[in-house]
C-alpha atoms as a PDB file:
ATOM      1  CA  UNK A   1       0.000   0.000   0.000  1.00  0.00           C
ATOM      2  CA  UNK A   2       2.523   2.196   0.659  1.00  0.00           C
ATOM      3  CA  UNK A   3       4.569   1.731  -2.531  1.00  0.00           C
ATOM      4  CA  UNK A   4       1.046   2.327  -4.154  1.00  0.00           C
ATOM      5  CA  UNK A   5       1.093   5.852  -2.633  1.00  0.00           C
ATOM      6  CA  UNK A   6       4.840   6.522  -3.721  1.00  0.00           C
ATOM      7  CA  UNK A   7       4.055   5.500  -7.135  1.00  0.00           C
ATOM      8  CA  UNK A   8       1.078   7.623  -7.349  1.00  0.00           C
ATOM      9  CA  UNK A   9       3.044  10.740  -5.677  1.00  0.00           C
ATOM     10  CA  UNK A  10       5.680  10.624  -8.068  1.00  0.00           C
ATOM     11  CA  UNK A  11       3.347  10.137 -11.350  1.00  0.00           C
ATOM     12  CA  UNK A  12       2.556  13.474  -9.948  1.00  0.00           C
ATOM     13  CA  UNK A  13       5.704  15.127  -8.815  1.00  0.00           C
ATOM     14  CA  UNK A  14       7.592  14.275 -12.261  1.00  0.00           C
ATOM     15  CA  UNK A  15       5.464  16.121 -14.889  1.00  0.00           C
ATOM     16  CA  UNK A  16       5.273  19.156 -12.555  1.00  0.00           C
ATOM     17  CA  UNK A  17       9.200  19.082 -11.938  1.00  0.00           C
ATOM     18  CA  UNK A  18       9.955  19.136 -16.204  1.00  0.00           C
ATOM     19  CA  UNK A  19       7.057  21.967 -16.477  1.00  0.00           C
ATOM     20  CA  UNK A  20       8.629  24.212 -13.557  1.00  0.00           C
ATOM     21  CA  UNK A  21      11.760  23.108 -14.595  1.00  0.00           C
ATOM     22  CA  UNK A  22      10.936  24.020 -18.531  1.00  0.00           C
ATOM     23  CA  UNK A  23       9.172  27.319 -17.278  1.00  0.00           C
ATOM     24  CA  UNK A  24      12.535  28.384 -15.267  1.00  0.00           C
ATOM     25  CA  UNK A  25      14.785  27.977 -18.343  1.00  0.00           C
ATOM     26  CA  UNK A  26      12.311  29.867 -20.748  1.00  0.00           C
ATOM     27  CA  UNK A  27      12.330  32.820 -17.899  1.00  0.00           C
ATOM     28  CA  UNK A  28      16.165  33.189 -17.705  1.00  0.00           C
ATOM     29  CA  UNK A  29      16.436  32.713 -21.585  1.00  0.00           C
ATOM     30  CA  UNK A  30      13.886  35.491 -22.281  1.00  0.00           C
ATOM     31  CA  UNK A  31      11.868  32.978 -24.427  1.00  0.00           C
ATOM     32  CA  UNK A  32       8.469  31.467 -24.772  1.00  0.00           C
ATOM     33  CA  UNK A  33       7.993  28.418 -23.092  1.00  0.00           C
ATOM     34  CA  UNK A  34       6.203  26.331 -26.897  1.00  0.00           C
ATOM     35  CA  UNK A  35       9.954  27.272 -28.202  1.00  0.00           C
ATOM     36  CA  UNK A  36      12.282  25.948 -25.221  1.00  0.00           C
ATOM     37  CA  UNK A  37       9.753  22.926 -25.604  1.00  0.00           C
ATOM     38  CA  UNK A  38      10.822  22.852 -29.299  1.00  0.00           C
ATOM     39  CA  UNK A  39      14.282  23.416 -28.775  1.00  0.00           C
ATOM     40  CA  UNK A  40      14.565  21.001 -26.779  1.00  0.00           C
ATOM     41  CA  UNK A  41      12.661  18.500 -29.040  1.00  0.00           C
ATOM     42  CA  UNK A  42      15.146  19.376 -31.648  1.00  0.00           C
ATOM     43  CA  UNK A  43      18.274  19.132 -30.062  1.00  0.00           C
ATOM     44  CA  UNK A  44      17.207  15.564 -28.742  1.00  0.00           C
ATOM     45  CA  UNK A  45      16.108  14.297 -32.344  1.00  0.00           C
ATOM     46  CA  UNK A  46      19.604  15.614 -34.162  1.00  0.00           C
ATOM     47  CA  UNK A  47      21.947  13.994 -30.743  1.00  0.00           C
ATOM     48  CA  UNK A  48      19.471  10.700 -31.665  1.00  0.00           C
ATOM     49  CA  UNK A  49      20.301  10.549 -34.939  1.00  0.00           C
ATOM     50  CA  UNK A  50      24.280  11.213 -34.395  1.00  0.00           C
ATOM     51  CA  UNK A  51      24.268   8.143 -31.672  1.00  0.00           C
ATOM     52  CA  UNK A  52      22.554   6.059 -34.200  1.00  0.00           C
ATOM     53  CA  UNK A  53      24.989   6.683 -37.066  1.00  0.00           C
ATOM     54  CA  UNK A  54      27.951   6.582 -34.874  1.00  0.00           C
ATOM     55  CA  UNK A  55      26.707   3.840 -32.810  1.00  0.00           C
ATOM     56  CA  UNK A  56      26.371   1.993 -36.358  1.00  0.00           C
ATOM     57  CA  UNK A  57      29.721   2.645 -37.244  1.00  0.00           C
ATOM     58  CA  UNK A  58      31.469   1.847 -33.988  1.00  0.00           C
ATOM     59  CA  UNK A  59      29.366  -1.488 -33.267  1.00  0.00           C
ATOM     60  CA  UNK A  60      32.193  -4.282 -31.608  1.00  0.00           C
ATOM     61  CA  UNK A  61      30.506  -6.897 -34.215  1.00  0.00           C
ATOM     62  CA  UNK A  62      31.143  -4.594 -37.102  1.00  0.00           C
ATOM     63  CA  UNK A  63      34.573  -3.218 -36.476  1.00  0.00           C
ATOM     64  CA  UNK A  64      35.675  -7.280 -35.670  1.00  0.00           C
ATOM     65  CA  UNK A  65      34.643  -8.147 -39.234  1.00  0.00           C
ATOM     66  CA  UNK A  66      35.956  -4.786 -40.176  1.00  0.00           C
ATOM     67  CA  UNK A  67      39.719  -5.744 -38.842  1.00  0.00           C
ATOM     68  CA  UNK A  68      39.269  -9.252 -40.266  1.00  0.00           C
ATOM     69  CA  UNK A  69      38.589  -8.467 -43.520  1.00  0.00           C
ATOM     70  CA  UNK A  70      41.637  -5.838 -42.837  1.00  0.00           C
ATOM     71  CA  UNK A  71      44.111  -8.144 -41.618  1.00  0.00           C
ATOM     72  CA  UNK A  72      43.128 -10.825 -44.244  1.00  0.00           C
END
C-alpha cells in the first residue's frame, strides 16, 4: 500500500518538476515556453540521430569483421 502511494506521488511530482523546470529555463532565456519545448525537441532528435549513425559505425561486431577483412 505504501509503494502504491509513492508511485502515485511521483506520477505526480515528475510532470510538474519538467514543467517548472521548462518554465525556469524559458524565464532566464527570455523565451516562450512552446519554443524551449521545441528546442529542446530538436536538439534531442539531431543527438538521436548522431548516436545512431555513430553507434552503427562503432558497433564491436562490425569493427571485428571490419579488422578481419583488414588483416586478411
Amino acid at each position: 500500500m505504501l509503494m502504491l502511494s509513492l508511485v502515485r506521488t511521483l506520477a505526480v511530482l515528475i510532470p510538474l518538476a519538467a514543467r517548472l523546470a521548462t518554465w525556469l529555463l524559458a524565464r532566464s532565456l527570455n523565451m516562450p515556453e512552446p519554443l524551449v519545448q521545441a528546442t529542446g525537441l530538436f536538439v534531442f532528435v539531431q543527438v538521436q540521430a548522431f548516436e545512431n549513425n555513430v553507434g552503427k559505425s562503432l558497433c564491436p561486431i562490425r569493427l571485428a569483421r571490419r579488422l578481419l577483412a583488414w588483416l586478411r
